[in-house]
N, C-alpha and C. Protein backbone atom coordinates (compact mmCIF):
# COMPACT_ATOMS: atom_id res chain seq x y z
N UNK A 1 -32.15 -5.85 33.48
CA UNK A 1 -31.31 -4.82 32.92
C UNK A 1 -29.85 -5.22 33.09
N UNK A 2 -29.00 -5.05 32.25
CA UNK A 2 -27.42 -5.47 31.94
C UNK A 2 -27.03 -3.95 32.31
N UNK A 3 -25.77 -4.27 33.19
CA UNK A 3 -24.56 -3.64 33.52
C UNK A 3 -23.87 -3.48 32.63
N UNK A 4 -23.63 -1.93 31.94
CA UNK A 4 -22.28 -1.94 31.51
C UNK A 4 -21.02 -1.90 31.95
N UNK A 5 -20.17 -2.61 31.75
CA UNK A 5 -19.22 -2.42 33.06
C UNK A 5 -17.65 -2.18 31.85
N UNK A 6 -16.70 -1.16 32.29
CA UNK A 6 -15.57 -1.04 31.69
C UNK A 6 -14.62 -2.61 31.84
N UNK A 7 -13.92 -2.12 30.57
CA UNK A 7 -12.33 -3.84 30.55
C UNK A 7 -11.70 -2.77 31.42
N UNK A 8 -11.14 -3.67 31.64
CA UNK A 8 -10.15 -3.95 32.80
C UNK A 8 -9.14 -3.24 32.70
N UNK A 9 -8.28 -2.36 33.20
CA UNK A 9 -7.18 -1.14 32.76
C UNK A 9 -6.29 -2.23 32.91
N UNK A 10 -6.20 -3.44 33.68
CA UNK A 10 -4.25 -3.76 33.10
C UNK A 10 -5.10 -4.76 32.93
N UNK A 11 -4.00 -5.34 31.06
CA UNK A 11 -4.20 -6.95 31.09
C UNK A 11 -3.56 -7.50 31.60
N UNK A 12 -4.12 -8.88 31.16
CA UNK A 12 -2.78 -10.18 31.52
C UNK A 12 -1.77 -9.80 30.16
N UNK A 13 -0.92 -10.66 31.10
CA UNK A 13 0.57 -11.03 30.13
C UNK A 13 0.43 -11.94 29.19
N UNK A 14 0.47 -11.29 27.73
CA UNK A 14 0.21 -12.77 26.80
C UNK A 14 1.50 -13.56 27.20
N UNK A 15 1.66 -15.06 26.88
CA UNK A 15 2.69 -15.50 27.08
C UNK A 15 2.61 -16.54 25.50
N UNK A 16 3.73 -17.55 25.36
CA UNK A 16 3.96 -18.13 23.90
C UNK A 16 3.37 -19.39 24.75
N UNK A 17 2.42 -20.48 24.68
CA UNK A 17 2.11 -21.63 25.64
C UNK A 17 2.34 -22.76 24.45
N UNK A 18 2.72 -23.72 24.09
CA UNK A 18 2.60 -24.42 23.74
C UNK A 18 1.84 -25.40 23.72
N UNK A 19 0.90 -26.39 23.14
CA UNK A 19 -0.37 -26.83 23.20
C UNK A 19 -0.22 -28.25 24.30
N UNK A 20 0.60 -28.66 24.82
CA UNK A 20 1.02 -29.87 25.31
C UNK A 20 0.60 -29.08 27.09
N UNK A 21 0.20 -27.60 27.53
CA UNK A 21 0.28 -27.25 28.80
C UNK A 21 -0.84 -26.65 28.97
N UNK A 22 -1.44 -27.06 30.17
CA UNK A 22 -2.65 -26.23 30.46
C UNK A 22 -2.40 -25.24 31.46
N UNK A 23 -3.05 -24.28 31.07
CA UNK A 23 -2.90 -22.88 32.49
C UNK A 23 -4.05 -23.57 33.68
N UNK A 24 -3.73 -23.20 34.88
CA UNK A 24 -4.21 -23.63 35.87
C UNK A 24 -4.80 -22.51 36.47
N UNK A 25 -4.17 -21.67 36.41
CA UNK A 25 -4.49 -19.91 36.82
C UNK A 25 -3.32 -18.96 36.32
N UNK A 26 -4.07 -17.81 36.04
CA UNK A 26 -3.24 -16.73 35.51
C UNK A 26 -3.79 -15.42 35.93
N UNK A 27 -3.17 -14.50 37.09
CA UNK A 27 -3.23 -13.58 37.41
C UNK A 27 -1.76 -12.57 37.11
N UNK A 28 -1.42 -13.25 36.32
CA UNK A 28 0.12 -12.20 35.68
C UNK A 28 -0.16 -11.25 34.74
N UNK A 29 0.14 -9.89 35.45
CA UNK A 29 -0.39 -8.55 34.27
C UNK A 29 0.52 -7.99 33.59
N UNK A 30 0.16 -7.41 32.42
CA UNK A 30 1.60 -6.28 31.47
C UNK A 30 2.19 -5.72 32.72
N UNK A 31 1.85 -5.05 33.81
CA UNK A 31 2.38 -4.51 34.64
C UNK A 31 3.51 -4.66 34.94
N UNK A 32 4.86 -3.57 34.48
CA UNK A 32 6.25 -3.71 34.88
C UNK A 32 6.49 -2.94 36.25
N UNK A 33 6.89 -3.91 37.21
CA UNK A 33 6.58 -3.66 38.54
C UNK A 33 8.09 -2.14 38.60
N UNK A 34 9.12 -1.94 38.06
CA UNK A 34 9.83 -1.24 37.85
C UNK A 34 9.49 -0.09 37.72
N UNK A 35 8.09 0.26 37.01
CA UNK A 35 7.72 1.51 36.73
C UNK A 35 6.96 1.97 38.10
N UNK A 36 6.55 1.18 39.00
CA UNK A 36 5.56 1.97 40.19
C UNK A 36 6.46 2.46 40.79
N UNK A 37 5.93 3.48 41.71
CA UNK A 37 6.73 3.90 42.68
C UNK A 37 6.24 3.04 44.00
N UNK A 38 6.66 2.88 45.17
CA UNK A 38 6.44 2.05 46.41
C UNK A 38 5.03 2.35 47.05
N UNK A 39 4.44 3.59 46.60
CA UNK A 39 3.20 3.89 46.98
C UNK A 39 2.08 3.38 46.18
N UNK A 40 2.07 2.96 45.08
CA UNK A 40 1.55 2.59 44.26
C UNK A 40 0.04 1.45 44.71
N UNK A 41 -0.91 1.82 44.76
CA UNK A 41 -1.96 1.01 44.82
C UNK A 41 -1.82 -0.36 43.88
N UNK A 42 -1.64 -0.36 42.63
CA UNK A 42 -1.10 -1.26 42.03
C UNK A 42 -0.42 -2.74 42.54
N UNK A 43 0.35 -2.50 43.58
CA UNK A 43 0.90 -3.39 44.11
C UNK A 43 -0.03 -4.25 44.58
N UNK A 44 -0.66 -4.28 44.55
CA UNK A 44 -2.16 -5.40 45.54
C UNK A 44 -1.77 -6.41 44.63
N UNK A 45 -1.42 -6.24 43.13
CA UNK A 45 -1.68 -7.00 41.81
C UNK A 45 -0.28 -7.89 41.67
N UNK A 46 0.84 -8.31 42.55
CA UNK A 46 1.68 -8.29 42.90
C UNK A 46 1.29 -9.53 43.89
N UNK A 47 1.34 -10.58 43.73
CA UNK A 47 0.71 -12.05 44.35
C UNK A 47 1.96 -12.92 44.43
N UNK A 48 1.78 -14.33 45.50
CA UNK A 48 2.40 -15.40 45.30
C UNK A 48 1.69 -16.18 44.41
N UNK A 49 -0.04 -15.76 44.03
CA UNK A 49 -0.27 -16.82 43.01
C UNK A 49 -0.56 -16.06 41.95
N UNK A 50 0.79 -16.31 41.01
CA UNK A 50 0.44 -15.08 39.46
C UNK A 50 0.26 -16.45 38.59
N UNK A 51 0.91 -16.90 38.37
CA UNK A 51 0.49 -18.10 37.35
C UNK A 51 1.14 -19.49 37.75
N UNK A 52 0.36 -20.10 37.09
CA UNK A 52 0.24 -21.74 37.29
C UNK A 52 0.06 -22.67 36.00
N UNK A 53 1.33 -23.71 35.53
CA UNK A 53 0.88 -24.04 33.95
C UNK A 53 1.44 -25.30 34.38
N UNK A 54 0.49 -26.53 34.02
CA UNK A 54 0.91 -28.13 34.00
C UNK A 54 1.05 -28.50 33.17
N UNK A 55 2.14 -29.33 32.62
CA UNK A 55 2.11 -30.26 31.25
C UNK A 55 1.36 -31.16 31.56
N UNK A 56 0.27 -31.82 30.86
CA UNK A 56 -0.64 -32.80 31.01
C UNK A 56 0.11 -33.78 30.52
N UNK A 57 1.24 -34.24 30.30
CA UNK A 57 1.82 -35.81 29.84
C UNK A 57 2.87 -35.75 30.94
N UNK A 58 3.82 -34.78 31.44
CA UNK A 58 5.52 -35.50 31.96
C UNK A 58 4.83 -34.88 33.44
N UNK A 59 3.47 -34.31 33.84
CA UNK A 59 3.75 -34.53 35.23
C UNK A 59 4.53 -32.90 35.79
N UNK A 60 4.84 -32.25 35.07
CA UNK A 60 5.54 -30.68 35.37
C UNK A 60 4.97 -29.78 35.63
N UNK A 61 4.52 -29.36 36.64
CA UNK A 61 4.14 -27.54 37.15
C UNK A 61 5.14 -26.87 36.95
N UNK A 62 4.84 -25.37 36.26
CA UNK A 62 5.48 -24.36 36.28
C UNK A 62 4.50 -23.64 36.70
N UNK A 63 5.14 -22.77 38.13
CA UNK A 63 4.68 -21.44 38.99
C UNK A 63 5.24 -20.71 39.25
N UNK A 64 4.82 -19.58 39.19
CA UNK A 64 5.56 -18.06 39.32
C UNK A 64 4.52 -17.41 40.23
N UNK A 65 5.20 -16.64 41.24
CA UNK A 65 4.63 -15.56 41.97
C UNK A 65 5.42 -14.46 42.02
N UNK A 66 5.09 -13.57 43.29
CA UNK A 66 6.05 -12.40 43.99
C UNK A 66 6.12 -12.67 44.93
N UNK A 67 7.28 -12.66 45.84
CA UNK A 67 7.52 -12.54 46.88
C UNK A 67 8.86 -11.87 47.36
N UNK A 68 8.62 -11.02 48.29
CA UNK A 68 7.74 -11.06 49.33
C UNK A 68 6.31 -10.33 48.78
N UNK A 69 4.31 -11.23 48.61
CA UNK A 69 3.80 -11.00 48.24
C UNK A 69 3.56 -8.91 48.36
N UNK A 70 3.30 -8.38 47.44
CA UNK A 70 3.07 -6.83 47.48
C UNK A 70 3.86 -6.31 47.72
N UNK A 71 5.32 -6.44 47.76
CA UNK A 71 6.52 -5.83 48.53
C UNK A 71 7.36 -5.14 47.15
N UNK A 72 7.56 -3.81 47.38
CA UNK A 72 8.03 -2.98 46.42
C UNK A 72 9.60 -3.51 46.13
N UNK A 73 9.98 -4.12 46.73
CA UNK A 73 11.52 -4.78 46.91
C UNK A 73 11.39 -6.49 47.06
N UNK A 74 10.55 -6.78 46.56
CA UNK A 74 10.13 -8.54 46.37
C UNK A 74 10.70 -8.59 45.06
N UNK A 75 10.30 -10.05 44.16
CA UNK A 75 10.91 -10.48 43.25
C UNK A 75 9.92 -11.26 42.48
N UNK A 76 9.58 -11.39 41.48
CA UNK A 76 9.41 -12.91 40.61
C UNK A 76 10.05 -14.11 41.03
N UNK A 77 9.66 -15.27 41.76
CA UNK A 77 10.11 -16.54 41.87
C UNK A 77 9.08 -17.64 40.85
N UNK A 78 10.04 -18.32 40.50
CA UNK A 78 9.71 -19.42 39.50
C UNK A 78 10.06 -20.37 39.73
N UNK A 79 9.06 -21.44 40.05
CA UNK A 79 9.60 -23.18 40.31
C UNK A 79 9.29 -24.09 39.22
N UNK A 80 10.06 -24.97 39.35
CA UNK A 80 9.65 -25.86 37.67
C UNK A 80 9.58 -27.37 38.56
N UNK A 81 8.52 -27.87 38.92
CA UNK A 81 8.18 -29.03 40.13
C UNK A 81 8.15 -29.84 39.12
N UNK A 82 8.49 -31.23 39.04
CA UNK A 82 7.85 -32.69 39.00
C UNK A 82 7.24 -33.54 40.10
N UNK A 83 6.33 -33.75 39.73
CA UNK A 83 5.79 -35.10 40.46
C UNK A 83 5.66 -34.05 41.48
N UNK A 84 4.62 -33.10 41.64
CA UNK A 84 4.51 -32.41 42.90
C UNK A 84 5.50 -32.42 44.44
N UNK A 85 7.08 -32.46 43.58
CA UNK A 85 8.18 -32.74 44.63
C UNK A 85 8.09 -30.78 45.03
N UNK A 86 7.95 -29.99 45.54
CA UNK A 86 8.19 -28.99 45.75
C UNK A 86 9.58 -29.03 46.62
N UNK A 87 9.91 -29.99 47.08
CA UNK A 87 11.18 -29.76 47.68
C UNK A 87 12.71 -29.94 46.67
N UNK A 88 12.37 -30.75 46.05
CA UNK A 88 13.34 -30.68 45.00
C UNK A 88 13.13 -30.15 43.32
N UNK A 89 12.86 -28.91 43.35
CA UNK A 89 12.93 -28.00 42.21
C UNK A 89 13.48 -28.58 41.18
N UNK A 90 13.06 -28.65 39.61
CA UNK A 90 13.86 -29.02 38.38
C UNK A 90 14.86 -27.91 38.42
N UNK A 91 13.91 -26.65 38.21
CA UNK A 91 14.67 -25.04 38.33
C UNK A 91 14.04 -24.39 39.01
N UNK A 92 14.77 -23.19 39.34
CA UNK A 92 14.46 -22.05 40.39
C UNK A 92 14.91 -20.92 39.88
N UNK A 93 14.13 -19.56 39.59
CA UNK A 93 14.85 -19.04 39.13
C UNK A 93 13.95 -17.40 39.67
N UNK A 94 14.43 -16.07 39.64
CA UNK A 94 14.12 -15.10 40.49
C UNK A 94 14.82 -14.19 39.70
N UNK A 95 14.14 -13.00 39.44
CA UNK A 95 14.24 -11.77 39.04
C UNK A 95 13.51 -10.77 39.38
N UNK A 96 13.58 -9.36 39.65
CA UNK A 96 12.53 -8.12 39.53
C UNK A 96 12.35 -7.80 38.25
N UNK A 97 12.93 -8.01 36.60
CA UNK A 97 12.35 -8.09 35.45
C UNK A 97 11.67 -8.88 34.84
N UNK A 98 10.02 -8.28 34.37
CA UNK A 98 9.00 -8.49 33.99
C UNK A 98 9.66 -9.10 32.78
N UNK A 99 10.43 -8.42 31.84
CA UNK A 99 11.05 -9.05 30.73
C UNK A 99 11.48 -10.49 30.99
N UNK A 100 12.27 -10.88 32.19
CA UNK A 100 13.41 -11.54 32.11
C UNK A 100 12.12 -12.65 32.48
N UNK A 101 11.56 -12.60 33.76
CA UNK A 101 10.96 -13.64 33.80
C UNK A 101 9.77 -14.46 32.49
N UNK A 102 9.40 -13.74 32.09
CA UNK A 102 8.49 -13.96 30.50
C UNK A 102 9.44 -14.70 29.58
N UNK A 103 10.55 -14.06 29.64
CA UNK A 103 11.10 -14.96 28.63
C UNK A 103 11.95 -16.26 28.94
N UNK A 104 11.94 -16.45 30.54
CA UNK A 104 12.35 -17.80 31.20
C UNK A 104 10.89 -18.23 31.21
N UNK A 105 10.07 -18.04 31.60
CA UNK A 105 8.78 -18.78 31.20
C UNK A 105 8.98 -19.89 30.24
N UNK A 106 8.72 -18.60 28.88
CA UNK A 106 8.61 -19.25 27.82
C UNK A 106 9.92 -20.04 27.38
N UNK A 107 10.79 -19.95 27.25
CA UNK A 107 12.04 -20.57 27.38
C UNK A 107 11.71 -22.25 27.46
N UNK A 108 11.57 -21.96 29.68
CA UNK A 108 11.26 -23.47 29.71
C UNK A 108 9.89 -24.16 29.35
N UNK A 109 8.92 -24.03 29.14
CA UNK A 109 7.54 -24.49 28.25
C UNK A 109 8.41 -24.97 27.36
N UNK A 110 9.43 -24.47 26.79
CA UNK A 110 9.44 -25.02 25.18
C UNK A 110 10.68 -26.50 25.46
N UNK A 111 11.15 -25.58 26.29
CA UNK A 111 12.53 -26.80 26.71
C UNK A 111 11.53 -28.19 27.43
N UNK A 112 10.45 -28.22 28.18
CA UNK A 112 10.23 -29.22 28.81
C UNK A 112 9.18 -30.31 27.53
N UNK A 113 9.04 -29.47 26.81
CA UNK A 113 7.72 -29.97 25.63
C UNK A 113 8.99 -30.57 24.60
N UNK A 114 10.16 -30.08 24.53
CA UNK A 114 11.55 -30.85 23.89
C UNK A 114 11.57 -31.81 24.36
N UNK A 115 11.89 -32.31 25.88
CA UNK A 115 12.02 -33.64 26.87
C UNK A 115 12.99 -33.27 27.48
N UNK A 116 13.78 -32.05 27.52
CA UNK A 116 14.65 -31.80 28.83
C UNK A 116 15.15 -31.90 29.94
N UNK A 117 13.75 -32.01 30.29
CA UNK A 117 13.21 -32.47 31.87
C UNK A 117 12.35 -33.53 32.35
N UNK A 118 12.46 -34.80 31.20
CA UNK A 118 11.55 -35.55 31.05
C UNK A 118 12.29 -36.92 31.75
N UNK A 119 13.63 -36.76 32.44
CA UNK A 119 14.00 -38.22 32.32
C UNK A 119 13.66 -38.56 33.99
């Protein structure tokens, strides 16, 4: 016998990916962390690992989390790694807008698939 089981009340975040990047993991939801209040159960959904995207040719991770993880006063952080240097960042970049970070996402996907960050 099959389970019916309900979708999921929050999606993921569509994002624009360009075909040159593979997702590695994606736990990033529509969820605009702006709208909860600090009590908010919600926050569980609020991770250091929200997404993870590699260019399969130049060698580039792009990752985004929250931190401080679940913290009503944390942030979106975004690293743009080569060559798995985590100490020396291409970019770094941090916001509490759901907007702002989506569209630095997509931004750099498109800038690194240009060669931007390729030298």
């Amino acid at each position: 016998m099959r389970v019916k089981r309900n979708p999921p009340t929050l999606k993921l975040q569509p994002f624009r990916i360009p075909s040159s990047w593979k997702v590695d993991y994606n736990t990033f939801i529509e969820l605009d962390p702006k709208i909860l209040n600090r009590y908010d159960d919600k926050w569980i959904n609020f991770t250091e690992d929200l997404l993870q995207i590699s260019h399969t040719r130049y060698k580039i991770l792009l990752d985004v989390g929250w931190y401080p993880e679940g913290d009503p006063n944390g942030e979106y952080g975004l690293e743009l790694i080569k060559d798995h240097d985590w100490g020396n960042p291409l970019e770094s970049y941090s916001t509490n807008s759901k907007d702002e970070i989506v569209a630095k996402i997509e931004q750099l996907l498109w800038q690194v698939g240009e060669g931007d960050y390729n030298s």
